[in-house]
PDB file of N, CA and C in Angstrom:
ATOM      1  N   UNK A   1       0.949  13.861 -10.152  1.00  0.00           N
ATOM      2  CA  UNK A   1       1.573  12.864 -10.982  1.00  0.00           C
ATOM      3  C   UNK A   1       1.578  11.530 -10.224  1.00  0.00           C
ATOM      4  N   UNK A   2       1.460  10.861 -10.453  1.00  0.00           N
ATOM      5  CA  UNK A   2       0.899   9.181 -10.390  1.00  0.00           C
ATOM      6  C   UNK A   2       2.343   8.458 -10.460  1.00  0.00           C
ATOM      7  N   UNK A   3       2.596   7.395  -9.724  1.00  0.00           N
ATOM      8  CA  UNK A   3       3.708   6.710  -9.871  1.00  0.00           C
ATOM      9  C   UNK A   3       2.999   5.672  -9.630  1.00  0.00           C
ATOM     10  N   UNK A   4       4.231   4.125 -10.349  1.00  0.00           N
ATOM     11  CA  UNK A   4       3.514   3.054 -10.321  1.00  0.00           C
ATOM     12  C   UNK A   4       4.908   1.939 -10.213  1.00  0.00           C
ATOM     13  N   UNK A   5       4.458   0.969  -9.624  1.00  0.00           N
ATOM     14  CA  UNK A   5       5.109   0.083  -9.496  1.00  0.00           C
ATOM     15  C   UNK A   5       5.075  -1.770  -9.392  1.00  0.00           C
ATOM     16  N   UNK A   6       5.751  -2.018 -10.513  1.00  0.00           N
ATOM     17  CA  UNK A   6       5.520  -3.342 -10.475  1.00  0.00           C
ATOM     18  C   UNK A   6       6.359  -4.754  -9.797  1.00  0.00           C
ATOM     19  N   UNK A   7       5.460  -5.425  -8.674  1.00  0.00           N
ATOM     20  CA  UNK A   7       6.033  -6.495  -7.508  1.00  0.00           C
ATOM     21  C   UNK A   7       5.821  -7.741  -8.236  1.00  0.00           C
ATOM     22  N   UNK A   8       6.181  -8.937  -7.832  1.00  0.00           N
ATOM     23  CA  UNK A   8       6.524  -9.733  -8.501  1.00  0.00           C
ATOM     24  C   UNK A   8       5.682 -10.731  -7.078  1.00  0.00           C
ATOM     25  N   UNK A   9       4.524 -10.951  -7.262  1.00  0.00           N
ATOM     26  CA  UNK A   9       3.647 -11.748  -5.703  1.00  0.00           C
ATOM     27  C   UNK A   9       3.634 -12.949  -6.190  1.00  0.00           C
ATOM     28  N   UNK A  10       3.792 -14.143  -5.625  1.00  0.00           N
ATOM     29  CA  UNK A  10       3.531 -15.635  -6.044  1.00  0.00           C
ATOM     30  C   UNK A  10       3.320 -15.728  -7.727  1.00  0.00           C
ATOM     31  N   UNK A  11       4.511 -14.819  -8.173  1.00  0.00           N
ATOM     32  CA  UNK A  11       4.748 -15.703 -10.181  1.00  0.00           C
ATOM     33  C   UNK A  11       3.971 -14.629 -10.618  1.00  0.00           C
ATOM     34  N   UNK A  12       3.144 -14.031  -9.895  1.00  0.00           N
ATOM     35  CA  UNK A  12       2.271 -12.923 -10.663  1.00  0.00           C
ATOM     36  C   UNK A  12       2.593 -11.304 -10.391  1.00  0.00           C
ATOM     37  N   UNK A  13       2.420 -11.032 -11.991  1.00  0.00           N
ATOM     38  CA  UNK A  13       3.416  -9.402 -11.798  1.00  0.00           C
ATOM     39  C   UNK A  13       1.998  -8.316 -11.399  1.00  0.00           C
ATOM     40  N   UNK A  14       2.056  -7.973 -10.434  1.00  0.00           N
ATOM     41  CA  UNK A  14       1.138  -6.999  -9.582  1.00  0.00           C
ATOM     42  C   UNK A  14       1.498  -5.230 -10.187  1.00  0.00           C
ATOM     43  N   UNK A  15       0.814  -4.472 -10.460  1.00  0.00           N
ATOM     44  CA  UNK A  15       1.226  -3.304 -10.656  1.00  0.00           C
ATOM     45  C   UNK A  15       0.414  -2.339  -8.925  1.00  0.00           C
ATOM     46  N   UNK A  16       1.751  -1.315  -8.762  1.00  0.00           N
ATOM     47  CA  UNK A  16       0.640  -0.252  -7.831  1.00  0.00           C
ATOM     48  C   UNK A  16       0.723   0.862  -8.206  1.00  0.00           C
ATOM     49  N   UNK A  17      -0.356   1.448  -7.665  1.00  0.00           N
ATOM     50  CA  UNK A  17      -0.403   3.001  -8.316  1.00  0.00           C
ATOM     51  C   UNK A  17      -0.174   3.867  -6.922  1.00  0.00           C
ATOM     52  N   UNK A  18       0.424   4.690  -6.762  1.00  0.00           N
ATOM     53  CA  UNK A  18       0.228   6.304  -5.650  1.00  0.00           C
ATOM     54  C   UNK A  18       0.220   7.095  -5.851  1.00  0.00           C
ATOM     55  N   UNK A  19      -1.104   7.764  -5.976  1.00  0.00           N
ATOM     56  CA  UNK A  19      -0.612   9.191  -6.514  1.00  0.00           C
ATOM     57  C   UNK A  19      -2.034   9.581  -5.522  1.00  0.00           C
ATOM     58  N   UNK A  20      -2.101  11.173  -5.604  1.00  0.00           N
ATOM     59  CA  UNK A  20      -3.016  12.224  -4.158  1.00  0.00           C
ATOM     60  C   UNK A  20      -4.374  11.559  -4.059  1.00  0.00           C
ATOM     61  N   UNK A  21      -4.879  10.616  -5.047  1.00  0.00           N
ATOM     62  CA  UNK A  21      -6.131  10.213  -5.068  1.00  0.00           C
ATOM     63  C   UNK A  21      -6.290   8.996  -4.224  1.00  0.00           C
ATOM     64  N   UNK A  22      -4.850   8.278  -3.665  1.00  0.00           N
ATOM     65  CA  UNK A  22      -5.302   7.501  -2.658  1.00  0.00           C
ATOM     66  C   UNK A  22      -5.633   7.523  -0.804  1.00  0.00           C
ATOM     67  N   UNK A  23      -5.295   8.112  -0.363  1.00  0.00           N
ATOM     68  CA  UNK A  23      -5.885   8.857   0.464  1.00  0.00           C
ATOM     69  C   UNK A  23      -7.543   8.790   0.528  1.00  0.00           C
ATOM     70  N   UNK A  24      -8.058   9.492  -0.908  1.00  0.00           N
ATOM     71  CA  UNK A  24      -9.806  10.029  -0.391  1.00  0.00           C
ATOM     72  C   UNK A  24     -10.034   8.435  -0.854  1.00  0.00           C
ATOM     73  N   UNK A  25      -9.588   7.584  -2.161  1.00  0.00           N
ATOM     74  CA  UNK A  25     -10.045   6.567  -2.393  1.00  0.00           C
ATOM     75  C   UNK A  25     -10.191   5.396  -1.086  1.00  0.00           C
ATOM     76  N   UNK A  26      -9.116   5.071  -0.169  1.00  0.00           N
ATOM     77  CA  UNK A  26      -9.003   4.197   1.217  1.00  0.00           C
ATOM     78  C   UNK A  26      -9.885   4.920   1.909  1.00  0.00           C
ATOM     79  N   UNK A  27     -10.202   6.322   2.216  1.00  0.00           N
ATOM     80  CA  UNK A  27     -11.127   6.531   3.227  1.00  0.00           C
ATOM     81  C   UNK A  27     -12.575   6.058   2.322  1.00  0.00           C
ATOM     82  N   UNK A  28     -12.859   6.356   1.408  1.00  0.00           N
ATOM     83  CA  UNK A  28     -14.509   6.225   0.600  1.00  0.00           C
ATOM     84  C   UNK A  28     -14.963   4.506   0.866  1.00  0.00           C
ATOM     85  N   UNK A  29     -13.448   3.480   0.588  1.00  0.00           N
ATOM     86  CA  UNK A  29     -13.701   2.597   0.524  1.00  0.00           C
ATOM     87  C   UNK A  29     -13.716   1.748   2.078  1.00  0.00           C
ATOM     88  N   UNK A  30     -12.842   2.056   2.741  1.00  0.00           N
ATOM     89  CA  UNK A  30     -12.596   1.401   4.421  1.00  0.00           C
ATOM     90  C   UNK A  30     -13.349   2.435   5.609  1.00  0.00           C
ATOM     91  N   UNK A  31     -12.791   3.553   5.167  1.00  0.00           N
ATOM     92  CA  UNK A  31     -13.581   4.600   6.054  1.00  0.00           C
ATOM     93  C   UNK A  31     -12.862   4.917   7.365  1.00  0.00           C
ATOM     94  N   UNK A  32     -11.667   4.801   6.490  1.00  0.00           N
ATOM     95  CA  UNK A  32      -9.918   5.169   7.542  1.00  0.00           C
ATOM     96  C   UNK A  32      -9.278   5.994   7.195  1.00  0.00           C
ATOM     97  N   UNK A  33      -8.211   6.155   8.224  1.00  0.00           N
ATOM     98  CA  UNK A  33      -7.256   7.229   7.257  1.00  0.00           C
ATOM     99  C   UNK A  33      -5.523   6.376   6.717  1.00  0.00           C
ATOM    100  N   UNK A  34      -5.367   6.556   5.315  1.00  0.00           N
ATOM    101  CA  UNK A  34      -4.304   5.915   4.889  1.00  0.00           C
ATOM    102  C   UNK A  34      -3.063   6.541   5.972  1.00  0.00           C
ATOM    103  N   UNK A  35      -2.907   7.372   6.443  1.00  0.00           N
ATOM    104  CA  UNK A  35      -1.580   7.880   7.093  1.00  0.00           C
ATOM    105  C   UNK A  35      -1.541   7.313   7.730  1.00  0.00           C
ATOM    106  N   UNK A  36      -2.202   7.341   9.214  1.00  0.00           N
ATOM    107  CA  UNK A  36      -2.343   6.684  10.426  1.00  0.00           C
ATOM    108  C   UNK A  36      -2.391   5.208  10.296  1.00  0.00           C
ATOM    109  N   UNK A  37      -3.098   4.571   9.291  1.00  0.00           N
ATOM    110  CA  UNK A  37      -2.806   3.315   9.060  1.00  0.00           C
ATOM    111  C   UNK A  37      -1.263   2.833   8.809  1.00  0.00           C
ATOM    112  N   UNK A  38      -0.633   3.244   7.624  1.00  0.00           N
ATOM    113  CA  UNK A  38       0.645   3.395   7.234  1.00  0.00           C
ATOM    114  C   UNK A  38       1.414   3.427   8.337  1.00  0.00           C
ATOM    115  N   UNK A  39       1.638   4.221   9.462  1.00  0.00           N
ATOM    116  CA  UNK A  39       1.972   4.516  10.170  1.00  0.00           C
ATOM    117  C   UNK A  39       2.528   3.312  11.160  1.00  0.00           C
ATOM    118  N   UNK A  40       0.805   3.134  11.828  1.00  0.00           N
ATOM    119  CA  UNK A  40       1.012   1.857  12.668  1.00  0.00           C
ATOM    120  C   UNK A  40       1.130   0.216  11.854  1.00  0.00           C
ATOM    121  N   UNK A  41       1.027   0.176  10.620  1.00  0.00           N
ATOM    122  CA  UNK A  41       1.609  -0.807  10.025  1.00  0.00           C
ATOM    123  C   UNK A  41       3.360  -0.784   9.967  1.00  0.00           C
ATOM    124  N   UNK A  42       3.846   0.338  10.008  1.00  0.00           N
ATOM    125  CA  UNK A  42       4.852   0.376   9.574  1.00  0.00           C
ATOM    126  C   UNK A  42       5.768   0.417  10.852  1.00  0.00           C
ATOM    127  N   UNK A  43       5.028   0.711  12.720  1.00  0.00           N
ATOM    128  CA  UNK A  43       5.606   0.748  13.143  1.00  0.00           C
ATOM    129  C   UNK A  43       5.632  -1.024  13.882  1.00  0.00           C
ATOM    130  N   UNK A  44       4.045  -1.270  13.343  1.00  0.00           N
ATOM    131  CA  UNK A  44       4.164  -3.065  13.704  1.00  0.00           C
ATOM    132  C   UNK A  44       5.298  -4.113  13.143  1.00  0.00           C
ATOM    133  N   UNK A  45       5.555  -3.832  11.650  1.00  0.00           N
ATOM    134  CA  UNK A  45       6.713  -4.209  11.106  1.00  0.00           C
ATOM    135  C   UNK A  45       8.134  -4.206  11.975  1.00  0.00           C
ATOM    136  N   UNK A  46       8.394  -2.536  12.388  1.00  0.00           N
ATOM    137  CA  UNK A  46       9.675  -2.278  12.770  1.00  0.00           C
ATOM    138  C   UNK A  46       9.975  -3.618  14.353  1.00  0.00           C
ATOM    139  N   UNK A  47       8.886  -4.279  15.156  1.00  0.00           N
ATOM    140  CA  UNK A  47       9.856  -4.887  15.824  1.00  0.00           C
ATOM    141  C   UNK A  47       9.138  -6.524  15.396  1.00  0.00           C
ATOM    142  N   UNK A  48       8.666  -6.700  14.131  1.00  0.00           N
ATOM    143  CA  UNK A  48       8.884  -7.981  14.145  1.00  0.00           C
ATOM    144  C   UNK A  48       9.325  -8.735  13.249  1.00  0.00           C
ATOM    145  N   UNK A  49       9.619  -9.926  13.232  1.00  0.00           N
ATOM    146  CA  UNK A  49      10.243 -11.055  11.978  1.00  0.00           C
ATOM    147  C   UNK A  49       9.582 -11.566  11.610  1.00  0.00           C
ATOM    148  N   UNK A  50      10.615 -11.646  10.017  1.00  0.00           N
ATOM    149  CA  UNK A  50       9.659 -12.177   9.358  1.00  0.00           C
ATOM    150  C   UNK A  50       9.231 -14.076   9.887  1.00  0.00           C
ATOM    151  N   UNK A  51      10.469 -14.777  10.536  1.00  0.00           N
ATOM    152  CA  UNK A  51      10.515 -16.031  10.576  1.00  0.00           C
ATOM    153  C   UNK A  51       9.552 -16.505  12.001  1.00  0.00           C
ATOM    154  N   UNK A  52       9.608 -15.387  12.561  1.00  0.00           N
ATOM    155  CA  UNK A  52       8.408 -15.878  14.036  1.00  0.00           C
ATOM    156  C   UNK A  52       7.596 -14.331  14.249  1.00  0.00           C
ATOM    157  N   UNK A  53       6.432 -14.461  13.056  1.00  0.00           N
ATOM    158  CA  UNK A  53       5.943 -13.306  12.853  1.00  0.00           C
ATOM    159  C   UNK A  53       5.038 -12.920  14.286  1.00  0.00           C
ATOM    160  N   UNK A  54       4.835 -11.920  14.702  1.00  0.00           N
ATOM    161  CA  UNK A  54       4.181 -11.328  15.765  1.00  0.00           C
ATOM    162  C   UNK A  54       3.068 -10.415  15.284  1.00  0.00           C
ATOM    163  N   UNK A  55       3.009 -10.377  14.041  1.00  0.00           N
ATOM    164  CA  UNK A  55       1.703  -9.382  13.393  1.00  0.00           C
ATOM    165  C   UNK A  55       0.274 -10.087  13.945  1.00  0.00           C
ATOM    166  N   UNK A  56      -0.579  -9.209  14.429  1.00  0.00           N
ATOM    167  CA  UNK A  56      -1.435  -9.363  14.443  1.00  0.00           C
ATOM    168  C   UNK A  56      -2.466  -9.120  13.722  1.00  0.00           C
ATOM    169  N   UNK A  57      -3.821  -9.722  13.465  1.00  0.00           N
ATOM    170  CA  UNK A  57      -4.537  -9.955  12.448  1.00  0.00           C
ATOM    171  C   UNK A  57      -5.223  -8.832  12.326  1.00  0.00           C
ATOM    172  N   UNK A  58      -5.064  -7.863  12.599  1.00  0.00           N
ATOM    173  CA  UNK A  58      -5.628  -6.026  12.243  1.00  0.00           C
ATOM    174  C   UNK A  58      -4.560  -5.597  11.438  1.00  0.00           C
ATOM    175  N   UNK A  59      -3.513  -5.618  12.025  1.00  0.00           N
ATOM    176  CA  UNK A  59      -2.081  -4.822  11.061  1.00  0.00           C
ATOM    177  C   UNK A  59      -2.361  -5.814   9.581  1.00  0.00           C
ATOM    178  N   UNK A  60      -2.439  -7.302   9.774  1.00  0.00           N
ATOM    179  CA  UNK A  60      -2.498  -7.759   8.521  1.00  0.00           C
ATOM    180  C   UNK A  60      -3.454  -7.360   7.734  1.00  0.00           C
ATOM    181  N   UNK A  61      -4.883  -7.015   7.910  1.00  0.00           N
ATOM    182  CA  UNK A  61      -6.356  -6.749   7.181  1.00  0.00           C
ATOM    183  C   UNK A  61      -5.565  -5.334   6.800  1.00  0.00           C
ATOM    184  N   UNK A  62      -5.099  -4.205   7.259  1.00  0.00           N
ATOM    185  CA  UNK A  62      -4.832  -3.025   7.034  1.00  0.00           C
ATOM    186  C   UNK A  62      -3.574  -3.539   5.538  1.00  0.00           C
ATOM    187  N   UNK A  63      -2.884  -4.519   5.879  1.00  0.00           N
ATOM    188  CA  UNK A  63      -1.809  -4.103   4.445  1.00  0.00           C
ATOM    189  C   UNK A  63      -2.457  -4.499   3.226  1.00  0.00           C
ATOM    190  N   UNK A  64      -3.769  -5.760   3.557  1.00  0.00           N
ATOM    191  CA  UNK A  64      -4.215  -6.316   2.477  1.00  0.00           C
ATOM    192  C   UNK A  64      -5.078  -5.248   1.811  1.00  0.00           C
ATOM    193  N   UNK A  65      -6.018  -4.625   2.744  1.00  0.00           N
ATOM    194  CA  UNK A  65      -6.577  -3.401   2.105  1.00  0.00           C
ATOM    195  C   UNK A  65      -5.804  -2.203   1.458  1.00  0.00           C
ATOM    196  N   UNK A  66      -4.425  -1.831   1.971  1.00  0.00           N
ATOM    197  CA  UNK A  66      -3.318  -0.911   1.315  1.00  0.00           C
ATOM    198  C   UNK A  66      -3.219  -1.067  -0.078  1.00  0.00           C
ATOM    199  N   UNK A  67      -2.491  -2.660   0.426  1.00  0.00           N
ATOM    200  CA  UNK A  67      -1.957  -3.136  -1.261  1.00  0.00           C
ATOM    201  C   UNK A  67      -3.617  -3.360  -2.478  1.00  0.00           C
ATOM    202  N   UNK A  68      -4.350  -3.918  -1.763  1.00  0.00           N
ATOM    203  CA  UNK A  68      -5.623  -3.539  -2.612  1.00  0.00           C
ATOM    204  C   UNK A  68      -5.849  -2.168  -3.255  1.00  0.00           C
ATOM    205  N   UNK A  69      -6.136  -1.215  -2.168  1.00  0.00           N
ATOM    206  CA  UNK A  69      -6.199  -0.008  -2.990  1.00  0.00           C
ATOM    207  C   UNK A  69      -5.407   0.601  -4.217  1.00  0.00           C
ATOM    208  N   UNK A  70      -4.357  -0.058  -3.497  1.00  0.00           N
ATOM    209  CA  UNK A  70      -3.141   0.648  -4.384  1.00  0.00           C
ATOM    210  C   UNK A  70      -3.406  -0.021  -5.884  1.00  0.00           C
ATOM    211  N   UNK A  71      -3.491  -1.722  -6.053  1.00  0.00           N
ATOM    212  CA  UNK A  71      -3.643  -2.363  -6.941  1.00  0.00           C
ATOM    213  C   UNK A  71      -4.791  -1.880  -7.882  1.00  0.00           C
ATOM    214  N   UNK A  72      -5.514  -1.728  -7.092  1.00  0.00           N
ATOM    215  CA  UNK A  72      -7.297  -1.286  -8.232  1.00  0.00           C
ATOM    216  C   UNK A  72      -7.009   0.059  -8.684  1.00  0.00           C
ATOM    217  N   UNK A  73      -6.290   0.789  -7.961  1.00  0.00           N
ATOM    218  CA  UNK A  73      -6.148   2.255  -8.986  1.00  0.00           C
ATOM    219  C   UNK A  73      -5.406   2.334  -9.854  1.00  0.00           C
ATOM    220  N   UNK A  74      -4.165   0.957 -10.095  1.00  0.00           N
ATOM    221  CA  UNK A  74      -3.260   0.891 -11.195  1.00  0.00           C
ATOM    222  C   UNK A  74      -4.500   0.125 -12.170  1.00  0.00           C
ATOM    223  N   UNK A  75      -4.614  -0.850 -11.763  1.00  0.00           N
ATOM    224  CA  UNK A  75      -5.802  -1.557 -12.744  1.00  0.00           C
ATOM    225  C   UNK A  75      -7.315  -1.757 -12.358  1.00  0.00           C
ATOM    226  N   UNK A  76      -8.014  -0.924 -12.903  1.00  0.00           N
ATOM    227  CA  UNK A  76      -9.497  -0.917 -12.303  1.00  0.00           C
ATOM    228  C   UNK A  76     -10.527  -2.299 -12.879  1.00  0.00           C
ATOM    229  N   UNK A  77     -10.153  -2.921 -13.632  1.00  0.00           N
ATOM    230  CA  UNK A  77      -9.881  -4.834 -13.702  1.00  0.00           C
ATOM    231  C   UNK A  77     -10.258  -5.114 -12.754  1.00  0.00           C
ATOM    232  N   UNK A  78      -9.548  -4.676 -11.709  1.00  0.00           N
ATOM    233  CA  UNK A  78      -8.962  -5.724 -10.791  1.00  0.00           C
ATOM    234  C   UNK A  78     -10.319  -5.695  -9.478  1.00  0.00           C
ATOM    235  N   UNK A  79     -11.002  -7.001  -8.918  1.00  0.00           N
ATOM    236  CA  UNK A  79     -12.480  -7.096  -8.426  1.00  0.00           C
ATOM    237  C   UNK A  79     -12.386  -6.146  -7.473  1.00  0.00           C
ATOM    238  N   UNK A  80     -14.061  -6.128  -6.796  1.00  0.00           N
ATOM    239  CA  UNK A  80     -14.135  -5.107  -6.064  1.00  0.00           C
ATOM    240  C   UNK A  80     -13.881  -5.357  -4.753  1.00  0.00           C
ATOM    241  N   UNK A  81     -13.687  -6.555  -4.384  1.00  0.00           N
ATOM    242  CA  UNK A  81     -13.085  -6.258  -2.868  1.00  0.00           C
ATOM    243  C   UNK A  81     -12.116  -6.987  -2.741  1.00  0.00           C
ATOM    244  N   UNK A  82     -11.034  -6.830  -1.793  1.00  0.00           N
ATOM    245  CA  UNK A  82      -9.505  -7.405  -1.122  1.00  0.00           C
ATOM    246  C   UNK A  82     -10.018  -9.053  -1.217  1.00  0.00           C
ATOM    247  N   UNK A  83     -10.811  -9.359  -0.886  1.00  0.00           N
ATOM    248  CA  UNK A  83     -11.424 -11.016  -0.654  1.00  0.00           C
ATOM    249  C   UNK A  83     -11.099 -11.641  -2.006  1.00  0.00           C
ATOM    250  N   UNK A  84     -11.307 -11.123  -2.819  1.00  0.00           N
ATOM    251  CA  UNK A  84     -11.984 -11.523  -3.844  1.00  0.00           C
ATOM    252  C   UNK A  84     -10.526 -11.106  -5.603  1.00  0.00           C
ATOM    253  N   UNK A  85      -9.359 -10.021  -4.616  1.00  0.00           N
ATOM    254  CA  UNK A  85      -8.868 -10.044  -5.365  1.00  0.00           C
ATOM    255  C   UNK A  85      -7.368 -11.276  -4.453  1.00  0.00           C
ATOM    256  N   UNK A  86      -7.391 -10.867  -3.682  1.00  0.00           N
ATOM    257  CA  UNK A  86      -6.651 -12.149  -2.759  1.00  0.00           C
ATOM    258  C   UNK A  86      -6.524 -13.398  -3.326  1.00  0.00           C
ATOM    259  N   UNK A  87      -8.007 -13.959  -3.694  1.00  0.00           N
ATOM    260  CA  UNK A  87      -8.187 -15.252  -3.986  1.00  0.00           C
ATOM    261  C   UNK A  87      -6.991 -15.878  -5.198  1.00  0.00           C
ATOM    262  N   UNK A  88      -6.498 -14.193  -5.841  1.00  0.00           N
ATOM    263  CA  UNK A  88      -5.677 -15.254  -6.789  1.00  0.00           C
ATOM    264  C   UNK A  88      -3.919 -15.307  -6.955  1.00  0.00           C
ATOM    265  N   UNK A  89      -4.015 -15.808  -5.381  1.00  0.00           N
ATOM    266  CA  UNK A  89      -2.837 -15.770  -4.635  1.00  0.00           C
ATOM    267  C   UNK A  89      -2.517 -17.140  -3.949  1.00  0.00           C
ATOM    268  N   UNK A  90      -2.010 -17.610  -3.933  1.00  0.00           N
ATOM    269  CA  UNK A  90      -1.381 -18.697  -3.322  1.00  0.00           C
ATOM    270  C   UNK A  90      -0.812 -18.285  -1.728  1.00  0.00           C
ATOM    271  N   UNK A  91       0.148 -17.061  -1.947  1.00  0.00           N
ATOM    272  CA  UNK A  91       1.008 -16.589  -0.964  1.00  0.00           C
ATOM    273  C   UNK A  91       1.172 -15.375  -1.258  1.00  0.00           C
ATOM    274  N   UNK A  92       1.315 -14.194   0.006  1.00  0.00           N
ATOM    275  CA  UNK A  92       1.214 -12.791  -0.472  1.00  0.00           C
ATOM    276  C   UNK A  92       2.139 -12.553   0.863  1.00  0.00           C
ATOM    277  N   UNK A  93       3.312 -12.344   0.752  1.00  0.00           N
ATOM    278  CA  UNK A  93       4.075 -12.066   2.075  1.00  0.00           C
ATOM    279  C   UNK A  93       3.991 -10.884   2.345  1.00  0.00           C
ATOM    280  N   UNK A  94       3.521 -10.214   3.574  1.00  0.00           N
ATOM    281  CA  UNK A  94       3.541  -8.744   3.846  1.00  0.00           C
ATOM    282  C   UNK A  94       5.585  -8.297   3.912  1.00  0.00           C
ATOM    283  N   UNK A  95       6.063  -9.177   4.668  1.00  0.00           N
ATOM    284  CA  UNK A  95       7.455  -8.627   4.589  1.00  0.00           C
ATOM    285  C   UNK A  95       7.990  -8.698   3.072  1.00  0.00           C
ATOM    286  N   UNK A  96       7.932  -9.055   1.899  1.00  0.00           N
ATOM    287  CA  UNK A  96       8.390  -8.999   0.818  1.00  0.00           C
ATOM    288  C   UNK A  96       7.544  -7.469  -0.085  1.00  0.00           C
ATOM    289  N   UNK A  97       6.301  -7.629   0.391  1.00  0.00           N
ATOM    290  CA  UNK A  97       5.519  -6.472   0.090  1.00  0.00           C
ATOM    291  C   UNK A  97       5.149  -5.001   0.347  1.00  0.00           C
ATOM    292  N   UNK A  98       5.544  -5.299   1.578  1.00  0.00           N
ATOM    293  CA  UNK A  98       4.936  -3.557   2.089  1.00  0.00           C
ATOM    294  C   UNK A  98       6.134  -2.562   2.102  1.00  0.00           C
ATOM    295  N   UNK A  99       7.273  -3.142   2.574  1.00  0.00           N
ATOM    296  CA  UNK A  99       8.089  -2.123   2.224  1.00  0.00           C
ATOM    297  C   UNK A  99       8.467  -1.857   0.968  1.00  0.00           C
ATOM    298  N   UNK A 100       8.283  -2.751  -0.119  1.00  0.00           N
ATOM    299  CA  UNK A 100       7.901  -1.734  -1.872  1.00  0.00           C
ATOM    300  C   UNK A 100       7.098  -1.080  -1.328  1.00  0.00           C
ATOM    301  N   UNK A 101       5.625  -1.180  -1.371  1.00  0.00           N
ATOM    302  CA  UNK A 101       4.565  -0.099  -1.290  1.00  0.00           C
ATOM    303  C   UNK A 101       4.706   0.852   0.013  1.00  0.00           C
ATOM    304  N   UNK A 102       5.722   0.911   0.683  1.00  0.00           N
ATOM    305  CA  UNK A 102       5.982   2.165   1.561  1.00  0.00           C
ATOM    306  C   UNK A 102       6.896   3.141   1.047  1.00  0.00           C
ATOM    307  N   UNK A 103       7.808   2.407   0.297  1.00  0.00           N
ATOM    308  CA  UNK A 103       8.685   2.987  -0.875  1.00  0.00           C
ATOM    309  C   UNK A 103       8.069   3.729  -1.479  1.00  0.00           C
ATOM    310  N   UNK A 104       7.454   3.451  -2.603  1.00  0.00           N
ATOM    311  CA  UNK A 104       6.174   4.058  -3.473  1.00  0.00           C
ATOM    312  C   UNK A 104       5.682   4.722  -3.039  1.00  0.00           C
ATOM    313  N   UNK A 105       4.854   4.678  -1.930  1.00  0.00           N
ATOM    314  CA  UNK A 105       3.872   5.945  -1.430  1.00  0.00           C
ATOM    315  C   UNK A 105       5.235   6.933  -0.737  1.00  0.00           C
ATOM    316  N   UNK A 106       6.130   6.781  -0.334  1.00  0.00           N
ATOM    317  CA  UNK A 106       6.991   7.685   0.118  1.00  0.00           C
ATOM    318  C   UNK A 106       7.486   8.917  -1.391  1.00  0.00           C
ATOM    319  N   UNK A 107       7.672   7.656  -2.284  1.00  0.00           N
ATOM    320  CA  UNK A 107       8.612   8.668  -3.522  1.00  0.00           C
ATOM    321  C   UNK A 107       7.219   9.753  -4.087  1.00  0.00           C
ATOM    322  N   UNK A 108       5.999   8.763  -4.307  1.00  0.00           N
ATOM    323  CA  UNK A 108       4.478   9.832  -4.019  1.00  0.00           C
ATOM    324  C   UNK A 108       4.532  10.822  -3.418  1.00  0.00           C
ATOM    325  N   UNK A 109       4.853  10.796  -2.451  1.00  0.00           N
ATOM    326  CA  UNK A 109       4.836  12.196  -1.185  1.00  0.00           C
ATOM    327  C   UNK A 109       5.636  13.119  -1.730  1.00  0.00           C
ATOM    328  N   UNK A 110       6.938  12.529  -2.509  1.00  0.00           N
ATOM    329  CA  UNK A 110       8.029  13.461  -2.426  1.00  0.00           C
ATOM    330  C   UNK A 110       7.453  14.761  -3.674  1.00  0.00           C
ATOM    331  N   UNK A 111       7.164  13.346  -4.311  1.00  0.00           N
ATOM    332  CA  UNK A 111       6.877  14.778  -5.257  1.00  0.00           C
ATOM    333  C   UNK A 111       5.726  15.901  -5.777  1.00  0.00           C
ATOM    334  N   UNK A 112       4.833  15.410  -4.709  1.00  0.00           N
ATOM    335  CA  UNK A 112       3.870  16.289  -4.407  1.00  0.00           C
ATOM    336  C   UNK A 112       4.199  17.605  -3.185  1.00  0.00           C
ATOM    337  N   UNK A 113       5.495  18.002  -2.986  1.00  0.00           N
ATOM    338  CA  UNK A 113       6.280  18.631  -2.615  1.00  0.00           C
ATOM    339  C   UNK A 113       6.744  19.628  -3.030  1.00  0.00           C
ATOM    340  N   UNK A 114       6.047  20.472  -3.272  1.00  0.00           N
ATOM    341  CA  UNK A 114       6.735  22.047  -4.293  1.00  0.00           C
ATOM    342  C   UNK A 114       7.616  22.886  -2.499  1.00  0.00           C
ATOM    343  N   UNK A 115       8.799  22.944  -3.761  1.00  0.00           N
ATOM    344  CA  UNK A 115       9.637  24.078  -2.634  1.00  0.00           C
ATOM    345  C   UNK A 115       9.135  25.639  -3.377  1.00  0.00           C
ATOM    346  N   UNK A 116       9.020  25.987  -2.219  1.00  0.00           N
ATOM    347  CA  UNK A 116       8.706  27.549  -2.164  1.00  0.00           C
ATOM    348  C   UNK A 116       9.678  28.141  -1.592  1.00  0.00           C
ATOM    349  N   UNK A 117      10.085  29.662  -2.724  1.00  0.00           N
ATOM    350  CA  UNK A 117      11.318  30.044  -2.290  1.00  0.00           C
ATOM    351  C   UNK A 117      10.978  31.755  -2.259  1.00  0.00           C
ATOM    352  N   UNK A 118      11.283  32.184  -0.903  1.00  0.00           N
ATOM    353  CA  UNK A 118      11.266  33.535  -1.075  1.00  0.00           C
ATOM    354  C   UNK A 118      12.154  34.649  -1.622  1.00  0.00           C
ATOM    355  N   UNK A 119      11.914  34.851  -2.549  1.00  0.00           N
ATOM    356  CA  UNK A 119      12.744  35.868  -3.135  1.00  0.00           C
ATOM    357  C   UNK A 119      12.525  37.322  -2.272  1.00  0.00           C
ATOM    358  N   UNK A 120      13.496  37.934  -1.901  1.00  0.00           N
ATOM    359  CA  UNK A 120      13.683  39.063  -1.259  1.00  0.00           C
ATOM    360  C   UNK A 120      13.936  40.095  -1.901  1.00  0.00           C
TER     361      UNK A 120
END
């Protein structure tokens, strides 16, 4: 099951999609793995600000490609590469952004989660 969510980026309402198909879709298209990315994006976030940002320009290419993926599987519209869907942005703040889409892919996870219960 597919969840989706709509951000609000420079005046323009963005939809994302997460559901099990993003994973193989980020590796087919970057030729990474979404976890490990997620991961160290999320642990680059944890020590910096937003007002004297310390991100470096790999963690940033990794969220633009995230939020890309995520974007083209809600709307397949939407062009074929991060460059090109970027362009129709003014401003795209990773701190206003990624933690929605870590949200999202988290509540994703959850419910691809079957409890298994042993009956005795």
């Amino acid at each position: 099951m597919a969840l989706t969510k709509t951000i609000n980026i420079d005046g323009k309402e963005v939809t994302f999609r997460a559901s099990a198909a993003i994973p193989r879709l980020y590796r087919v298209k970057f030729h990474r793995d979404i976890y490990k990315d997620l991961d160290a994006l999320q642990k680059a976030m944890d020590g910096s600000d937003e007002k004297a940002s310390t991100l470096d320009t790999f963690s940033l290419e990794l969220f633009e490609n995230i939020s890309f993926i995520m974007a083209r599987h809600a709307d397949p519209s939407i062009p074929d590469t991060p460059e090109e869907w970027l362009e129709q942005f003014n401003t795209f703040s990773i701190y206003q952004v990624l933690p929605q889409i870590i949200e999202l892919w988290g509540l994703n996870l959850q419910t691809d989660v079957t409890v298994k219960k042993n009956s005795v």
